[in-house]
N, C-alpha and C. Protein backbone atom coordinates (compact mmCIF):
# COMPACT_ATOMS: atom_id res chain seq x y z
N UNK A 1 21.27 -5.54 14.34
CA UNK A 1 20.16 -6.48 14.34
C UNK A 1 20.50 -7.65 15.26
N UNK A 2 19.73 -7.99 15.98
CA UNK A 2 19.67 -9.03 16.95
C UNK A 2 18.88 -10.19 16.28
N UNK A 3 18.92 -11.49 16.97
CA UNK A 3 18.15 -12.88 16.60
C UNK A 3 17.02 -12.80 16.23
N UNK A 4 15.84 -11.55 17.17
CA UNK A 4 14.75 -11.77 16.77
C UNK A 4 14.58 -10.50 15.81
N UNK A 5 14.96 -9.98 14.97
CA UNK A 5 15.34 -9.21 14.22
C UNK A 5 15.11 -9.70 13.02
N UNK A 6 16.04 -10.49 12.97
CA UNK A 6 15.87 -11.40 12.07
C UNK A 6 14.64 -12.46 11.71
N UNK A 7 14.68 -13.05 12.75
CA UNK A 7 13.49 -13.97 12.55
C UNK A 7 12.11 -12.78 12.51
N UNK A 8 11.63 -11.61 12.79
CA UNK A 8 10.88 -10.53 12.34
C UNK A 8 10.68 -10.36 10.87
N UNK A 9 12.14 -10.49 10.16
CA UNK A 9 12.18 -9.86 8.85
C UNK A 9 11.47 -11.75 8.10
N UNK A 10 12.57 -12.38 8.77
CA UNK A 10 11.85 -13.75 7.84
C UNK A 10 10.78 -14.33 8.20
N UNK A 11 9.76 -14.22 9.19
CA UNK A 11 8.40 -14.69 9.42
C UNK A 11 7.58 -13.46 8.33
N UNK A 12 8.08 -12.15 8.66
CA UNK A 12 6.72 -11.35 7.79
C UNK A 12 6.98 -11.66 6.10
N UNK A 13 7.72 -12.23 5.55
CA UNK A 13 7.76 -12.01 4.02
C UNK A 13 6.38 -13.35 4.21
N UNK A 14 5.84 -12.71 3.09
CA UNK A 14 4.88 -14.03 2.75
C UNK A 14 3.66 -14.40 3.52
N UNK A 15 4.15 -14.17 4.87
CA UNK A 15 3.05 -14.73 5.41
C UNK A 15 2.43 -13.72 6.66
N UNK A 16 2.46 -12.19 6.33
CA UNK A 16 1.69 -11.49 7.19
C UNK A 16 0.43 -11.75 7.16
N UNK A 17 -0.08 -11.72 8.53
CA UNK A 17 -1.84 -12.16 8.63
C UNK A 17 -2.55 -10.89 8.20
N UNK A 18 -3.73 -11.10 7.74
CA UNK A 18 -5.02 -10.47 6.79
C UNK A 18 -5.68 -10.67 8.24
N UNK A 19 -5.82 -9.79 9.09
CA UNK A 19 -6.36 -9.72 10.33
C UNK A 19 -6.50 -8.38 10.53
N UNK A 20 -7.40 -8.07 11.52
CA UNK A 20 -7.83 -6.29 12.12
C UNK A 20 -6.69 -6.09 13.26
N UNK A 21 -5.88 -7.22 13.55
CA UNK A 21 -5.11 -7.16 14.47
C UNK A 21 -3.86 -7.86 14.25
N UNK A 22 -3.11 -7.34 13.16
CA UNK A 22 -2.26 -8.34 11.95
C UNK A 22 -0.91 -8.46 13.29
N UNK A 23 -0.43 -7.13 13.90
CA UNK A 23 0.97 -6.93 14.60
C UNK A 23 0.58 -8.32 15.85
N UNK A 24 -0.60 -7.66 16.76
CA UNK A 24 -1.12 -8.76 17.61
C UNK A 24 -0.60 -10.53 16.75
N UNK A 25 -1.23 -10.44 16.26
CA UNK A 25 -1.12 -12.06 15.41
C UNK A 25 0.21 -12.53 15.08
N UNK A 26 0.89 -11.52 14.72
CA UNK A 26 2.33 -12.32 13.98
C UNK A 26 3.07 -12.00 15.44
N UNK A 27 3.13 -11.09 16.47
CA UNK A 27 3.75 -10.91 17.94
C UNK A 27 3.37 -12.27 18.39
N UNK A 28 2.53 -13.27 18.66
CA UNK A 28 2.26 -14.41 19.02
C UNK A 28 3.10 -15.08 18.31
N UNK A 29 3.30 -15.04 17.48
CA UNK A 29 3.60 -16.33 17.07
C UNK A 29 5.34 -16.35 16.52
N UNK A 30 6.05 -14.39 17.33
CA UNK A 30 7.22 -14.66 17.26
C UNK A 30 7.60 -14.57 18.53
N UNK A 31 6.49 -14.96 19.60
CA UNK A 31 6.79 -14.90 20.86
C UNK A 31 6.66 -13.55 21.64
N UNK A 32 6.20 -12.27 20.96
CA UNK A 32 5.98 -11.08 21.70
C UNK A 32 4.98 -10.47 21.74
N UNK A 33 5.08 -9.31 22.39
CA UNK A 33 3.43 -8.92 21.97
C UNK A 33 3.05 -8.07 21.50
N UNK A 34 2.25 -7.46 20.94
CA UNK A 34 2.10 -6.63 19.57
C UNK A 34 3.26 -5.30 20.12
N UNK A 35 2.46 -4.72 21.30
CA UNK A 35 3.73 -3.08 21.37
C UNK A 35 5.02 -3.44 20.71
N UNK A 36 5.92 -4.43 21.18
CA UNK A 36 6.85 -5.21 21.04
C UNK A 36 7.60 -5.30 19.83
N UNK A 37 6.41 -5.63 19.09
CA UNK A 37 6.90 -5.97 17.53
C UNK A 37 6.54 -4.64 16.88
N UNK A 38 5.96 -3.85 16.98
CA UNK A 38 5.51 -2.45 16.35
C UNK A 38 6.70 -2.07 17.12
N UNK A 39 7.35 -1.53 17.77
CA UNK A 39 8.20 -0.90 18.54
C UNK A 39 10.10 -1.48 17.30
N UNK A 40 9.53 -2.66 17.46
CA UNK A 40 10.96 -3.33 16.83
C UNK A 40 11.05 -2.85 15.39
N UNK A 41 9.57 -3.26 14.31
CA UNK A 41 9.45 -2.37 12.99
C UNK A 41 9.99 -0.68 13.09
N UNK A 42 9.50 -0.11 14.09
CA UNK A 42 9.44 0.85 13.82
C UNK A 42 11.22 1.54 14.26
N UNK A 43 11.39 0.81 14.93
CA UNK A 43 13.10 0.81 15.36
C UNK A 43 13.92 0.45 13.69
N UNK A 44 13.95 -0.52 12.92
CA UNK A 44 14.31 -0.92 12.10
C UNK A 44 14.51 -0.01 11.33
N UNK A 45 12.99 0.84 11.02
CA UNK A 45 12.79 1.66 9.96
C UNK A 45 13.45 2.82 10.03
N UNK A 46 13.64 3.21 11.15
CA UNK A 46 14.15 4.54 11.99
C UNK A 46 15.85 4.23 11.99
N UNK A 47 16.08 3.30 11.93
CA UNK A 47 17.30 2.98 11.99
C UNK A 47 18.41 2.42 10.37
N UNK A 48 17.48 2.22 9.85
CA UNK A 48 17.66 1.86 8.11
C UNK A 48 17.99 0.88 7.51
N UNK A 49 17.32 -0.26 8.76
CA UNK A 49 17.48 -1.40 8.10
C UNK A 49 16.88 -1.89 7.43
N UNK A 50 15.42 -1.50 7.74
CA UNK A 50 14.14 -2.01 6.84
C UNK A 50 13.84 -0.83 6.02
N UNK A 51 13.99 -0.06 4.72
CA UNK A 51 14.08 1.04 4.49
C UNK A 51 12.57 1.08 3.60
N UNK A 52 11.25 -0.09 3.30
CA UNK A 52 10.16 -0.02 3.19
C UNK A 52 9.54 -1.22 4.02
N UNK A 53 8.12 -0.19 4.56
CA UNK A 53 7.25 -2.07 5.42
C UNK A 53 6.01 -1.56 4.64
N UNK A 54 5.80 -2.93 4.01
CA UNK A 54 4.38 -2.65 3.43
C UNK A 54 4.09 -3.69 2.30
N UNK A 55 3.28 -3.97 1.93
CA UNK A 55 3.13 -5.05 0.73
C UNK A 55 3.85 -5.07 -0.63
N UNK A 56 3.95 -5.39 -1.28
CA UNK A 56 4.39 -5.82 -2.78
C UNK A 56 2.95 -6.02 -3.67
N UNK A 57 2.56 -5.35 -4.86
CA UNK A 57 1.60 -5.34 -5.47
C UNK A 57 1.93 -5.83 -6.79
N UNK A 58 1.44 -6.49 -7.35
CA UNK A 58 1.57 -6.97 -9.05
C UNK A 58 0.45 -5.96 -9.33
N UNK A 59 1.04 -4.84 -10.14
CA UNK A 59 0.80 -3.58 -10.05
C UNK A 59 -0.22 -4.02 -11.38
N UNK A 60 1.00 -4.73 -12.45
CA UNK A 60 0.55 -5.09 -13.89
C UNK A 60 -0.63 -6.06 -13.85
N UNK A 61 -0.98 -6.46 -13.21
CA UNK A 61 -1.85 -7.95 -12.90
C UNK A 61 -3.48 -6.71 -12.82
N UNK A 62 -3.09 -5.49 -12.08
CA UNK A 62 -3.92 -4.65 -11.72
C UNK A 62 -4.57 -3.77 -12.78
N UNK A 63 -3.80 -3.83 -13.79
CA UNK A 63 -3.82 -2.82 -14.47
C UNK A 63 -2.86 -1.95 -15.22
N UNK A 64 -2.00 -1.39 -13.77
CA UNK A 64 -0.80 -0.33 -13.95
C UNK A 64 0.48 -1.14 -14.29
N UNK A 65 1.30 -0.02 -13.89
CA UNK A 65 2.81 -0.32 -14.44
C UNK A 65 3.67 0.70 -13.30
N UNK A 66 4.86 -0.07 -13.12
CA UNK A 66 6.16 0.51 -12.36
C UNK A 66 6.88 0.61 -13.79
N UNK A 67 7.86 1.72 -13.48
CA UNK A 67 8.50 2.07 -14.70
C UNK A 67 9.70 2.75 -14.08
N UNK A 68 10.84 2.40 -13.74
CA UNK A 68 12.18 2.51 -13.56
C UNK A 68 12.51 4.03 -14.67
N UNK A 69 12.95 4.86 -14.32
CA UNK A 69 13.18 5.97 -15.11
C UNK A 69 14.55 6.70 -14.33
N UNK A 70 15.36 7.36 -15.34
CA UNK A 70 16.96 7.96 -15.17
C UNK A 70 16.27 9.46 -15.34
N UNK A 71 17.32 10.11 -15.30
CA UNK A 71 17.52 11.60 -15.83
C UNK A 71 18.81 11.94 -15.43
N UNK A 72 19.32 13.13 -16.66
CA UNK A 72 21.08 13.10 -16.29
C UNK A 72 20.75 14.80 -15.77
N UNK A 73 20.29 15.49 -14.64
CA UNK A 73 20.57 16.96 -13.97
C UNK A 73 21.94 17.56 -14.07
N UNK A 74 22.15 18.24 -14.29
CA UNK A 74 23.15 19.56 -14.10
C UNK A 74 22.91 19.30 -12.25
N UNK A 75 24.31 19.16 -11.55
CA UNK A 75 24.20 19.60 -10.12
C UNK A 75 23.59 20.98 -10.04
N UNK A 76 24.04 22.02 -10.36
CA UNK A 76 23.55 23.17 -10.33
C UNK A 76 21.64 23.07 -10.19
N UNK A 77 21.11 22.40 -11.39
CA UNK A 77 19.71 21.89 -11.02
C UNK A 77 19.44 21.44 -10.42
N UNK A 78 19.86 20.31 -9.70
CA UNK A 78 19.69 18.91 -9.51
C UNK A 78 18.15 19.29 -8.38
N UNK A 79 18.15 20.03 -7.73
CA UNK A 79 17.58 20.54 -6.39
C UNK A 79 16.18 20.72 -7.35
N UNK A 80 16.38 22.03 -7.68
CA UNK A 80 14.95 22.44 -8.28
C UNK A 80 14.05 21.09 -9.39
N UNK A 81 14.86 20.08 -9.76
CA UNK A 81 14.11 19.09 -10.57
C UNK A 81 14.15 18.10 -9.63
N UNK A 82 14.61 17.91 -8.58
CA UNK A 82 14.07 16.93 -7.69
C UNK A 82 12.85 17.62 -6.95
N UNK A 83 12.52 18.58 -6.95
CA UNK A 83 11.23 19.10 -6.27
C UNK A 83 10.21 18.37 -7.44
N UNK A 84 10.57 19.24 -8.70
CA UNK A 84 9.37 18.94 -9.72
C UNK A 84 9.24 17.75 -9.59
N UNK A 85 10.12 16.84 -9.65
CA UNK A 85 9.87 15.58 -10.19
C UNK A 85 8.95 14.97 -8.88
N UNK A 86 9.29 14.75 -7.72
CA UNK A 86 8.79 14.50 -6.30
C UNK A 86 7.44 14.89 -6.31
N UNK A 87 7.14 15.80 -6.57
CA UNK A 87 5.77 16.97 -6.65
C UNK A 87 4.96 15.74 -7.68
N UNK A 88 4.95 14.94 -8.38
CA UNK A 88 4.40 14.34 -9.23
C UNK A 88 3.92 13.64 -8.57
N UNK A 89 2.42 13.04 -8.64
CA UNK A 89 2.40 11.98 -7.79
C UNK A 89 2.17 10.18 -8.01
N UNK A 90 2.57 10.31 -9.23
CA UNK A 90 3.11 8.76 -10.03
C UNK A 90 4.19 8.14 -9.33
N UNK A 91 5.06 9.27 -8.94
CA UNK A 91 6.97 9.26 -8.46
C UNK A 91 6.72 8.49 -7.51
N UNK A 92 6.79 7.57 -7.08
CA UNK A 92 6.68 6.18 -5.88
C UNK A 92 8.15 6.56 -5.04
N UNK A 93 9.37 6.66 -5.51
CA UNK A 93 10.56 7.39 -4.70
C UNK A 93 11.86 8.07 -6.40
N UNK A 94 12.46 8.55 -5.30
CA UNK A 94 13.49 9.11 -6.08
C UNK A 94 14.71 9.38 -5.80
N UNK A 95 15.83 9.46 -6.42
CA UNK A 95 17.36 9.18 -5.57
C UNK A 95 18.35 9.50 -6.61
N UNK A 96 19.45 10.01 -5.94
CA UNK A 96 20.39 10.42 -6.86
C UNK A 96 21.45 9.36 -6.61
N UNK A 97 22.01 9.17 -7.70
CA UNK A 97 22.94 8.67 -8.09
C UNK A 97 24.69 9.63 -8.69
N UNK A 98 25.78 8.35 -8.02
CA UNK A 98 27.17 9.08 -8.83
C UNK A 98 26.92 8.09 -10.13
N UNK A 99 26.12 8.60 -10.87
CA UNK A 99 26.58 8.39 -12.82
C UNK A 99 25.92 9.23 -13.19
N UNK A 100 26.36 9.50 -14.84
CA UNK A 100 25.66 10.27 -15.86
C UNK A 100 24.46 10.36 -15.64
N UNK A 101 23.76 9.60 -15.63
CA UNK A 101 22.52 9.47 -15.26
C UNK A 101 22.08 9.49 -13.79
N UNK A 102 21.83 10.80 -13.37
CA UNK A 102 22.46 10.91 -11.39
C UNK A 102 20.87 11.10 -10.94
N UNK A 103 19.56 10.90 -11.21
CA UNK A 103 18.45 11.08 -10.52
C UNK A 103 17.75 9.65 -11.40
N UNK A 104 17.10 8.91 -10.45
CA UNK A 104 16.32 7.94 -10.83
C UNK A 104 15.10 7.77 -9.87
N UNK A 105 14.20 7.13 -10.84
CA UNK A 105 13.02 7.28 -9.21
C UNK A 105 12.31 6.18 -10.54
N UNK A 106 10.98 5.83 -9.89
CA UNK A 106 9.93 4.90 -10.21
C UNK A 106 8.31 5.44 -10.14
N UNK A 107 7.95 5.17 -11.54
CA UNK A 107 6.82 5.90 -11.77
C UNK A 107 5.99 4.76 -11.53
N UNK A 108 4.68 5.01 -10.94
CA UNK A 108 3.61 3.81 -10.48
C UNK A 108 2.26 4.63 -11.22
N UNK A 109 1.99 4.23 -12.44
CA UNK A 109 0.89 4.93 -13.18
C UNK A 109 -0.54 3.49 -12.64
N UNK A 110 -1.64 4.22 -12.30
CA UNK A 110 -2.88 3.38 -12.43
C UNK A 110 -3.19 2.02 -13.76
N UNK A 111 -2.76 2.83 -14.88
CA UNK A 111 -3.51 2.15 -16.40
C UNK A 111 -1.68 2.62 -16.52
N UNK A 112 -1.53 1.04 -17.43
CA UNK A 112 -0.42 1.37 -18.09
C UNK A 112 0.10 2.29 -19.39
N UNK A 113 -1.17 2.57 -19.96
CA UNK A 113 -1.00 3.73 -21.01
C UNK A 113 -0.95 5.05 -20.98
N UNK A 114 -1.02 5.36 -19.24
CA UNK A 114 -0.36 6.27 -18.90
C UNK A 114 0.86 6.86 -18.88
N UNK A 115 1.29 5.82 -18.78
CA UNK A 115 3.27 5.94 -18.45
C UNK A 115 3.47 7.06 -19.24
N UNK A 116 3.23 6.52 -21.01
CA UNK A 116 4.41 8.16 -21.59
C UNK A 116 3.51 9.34 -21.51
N UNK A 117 2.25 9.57 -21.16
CA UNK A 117 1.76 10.97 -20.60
C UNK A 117 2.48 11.11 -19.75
N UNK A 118 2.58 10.58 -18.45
CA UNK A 118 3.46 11.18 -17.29
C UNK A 118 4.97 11.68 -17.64
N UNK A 119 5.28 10.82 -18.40
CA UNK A 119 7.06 11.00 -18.92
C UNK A 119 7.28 12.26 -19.60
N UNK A 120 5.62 12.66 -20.19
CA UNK A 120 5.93 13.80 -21.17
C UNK A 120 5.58 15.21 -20.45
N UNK A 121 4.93 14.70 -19.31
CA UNK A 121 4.55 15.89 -18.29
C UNK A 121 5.74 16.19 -17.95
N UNK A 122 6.57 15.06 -16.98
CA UNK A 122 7.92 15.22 -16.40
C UNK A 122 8.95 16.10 -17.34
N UNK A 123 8.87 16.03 -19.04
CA UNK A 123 10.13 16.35 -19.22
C UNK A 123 9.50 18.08 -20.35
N UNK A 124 8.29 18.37 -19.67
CA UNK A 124 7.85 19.30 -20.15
C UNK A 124 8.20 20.40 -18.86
N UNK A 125 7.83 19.61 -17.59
CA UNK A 125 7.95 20.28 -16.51
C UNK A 125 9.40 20.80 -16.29
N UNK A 126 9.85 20.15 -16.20
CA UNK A 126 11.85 20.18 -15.98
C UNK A 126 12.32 20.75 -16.86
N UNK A 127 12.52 20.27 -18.22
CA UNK A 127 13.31 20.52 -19.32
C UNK A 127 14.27 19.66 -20.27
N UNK A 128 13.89 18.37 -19.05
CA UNK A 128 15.27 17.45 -19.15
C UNK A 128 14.34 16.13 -19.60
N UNK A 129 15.09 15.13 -20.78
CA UNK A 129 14.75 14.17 -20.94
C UNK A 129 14.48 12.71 -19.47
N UNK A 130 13.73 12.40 -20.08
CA UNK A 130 13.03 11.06 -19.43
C UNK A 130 13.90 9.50 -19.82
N UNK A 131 14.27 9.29 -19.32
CA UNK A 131 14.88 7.87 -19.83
C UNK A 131 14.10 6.58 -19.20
N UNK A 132 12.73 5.91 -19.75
CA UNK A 132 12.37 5.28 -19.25
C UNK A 132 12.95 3.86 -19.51
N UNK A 133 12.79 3.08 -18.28
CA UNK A 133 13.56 1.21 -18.46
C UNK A 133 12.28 0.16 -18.46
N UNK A 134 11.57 0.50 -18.92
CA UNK A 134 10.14 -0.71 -18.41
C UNK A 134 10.88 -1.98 -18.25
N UNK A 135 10.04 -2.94 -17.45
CA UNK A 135 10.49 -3.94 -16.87
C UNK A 135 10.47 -5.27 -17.94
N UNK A 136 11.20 -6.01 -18.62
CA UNK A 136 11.03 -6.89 -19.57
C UNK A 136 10.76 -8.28 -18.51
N UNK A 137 10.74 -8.58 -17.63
CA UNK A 137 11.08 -9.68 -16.95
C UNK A 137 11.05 -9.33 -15.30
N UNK A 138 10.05 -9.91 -14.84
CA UNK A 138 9.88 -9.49 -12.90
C UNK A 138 10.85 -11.36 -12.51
N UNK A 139 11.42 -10.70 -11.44
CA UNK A 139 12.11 -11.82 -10.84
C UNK A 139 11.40 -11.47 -9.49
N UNK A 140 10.99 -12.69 -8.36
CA UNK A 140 11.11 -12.33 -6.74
C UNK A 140 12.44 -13.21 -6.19
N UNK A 141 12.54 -12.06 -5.40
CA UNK A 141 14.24 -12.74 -4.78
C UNK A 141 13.66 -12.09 -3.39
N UNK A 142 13.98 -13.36 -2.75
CA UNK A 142 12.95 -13.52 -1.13
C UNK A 142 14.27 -13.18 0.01
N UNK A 143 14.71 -12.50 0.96
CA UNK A 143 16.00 -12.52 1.31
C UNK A 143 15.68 -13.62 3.01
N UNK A 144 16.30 -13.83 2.67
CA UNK A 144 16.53 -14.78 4.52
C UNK A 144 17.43 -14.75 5.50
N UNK A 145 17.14 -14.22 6.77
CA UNK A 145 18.36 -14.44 7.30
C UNK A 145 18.49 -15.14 8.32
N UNK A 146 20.10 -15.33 8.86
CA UNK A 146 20.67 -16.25 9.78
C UNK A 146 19.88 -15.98 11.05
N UNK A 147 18.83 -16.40 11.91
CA UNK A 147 18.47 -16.24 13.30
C UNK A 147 19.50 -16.52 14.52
């Protein structure tokens, strides 16, 4: 990451423009011009520094619910229940982990009284228990960096 790299990541938190021409708008005003800054996102993303671009939703404010969920796979499985589980389309992402608990992903239900239908689909589908974490407490932690 280079200077304006940075200053990319800390101008868009917060204050991307609500415009038909949002890249145009914020390229002005970090000094480039839209190709420029679409070219640099898309470098980032491709490269794994920015590993999501896209808004933040108060999902709960909406209605729904994010719901942090484990499962402990057999390696031997691990493959065939990361399909099922992926194949769902609540599953927002999913990732394995080295612990007991080695597949985790995040369920994004519409209506929050969805959640344990989906959980009970998931562990009807698989075989394997659901370990859901609902969120007791949202923190935002804004990151900034050195330009």
């Amino acid at each position: 990451m280079d200077a304006m790299d940075r200053r990319i990541i800390n101008t868009m938190q917060g204050e991307f423009p609500l415009t038909p021409r949002p890249f145009k708008v914020m390229g002005e005003r970090l000094g480039l011009c839209e190709a420029e800054l679409i070219d640099r996102i898309s470098r980032m993303r491709a490269e794994g520094i920015l590993t999501r671009f896209g808004p933040m939703y108060h999902v709960d404010r909406m209605g729904g619910r994010f719901t942090l969920a484990a499962m402990r796979i057999p390696p031997e499985d691990f493959e065939r229940v990361a399909e099922q589980v992926n194949a769902c389309v609540e599953v927002a992402h999913n990732y394995e982990r080295e612990h007991d608990l080695n597949m985790w992903f995040v369920l994004a239900t519409e209506k929050a009284e969805s959640t344990p239908d989906v959980i009970a689909r998931i562990e009807a589908e698989t075989g394997y228990p659901v370990y859901p974490m609902p969120k007791e407490k949202e923190f935002f932690v804004e990151l900034r960096l050195r330009a």
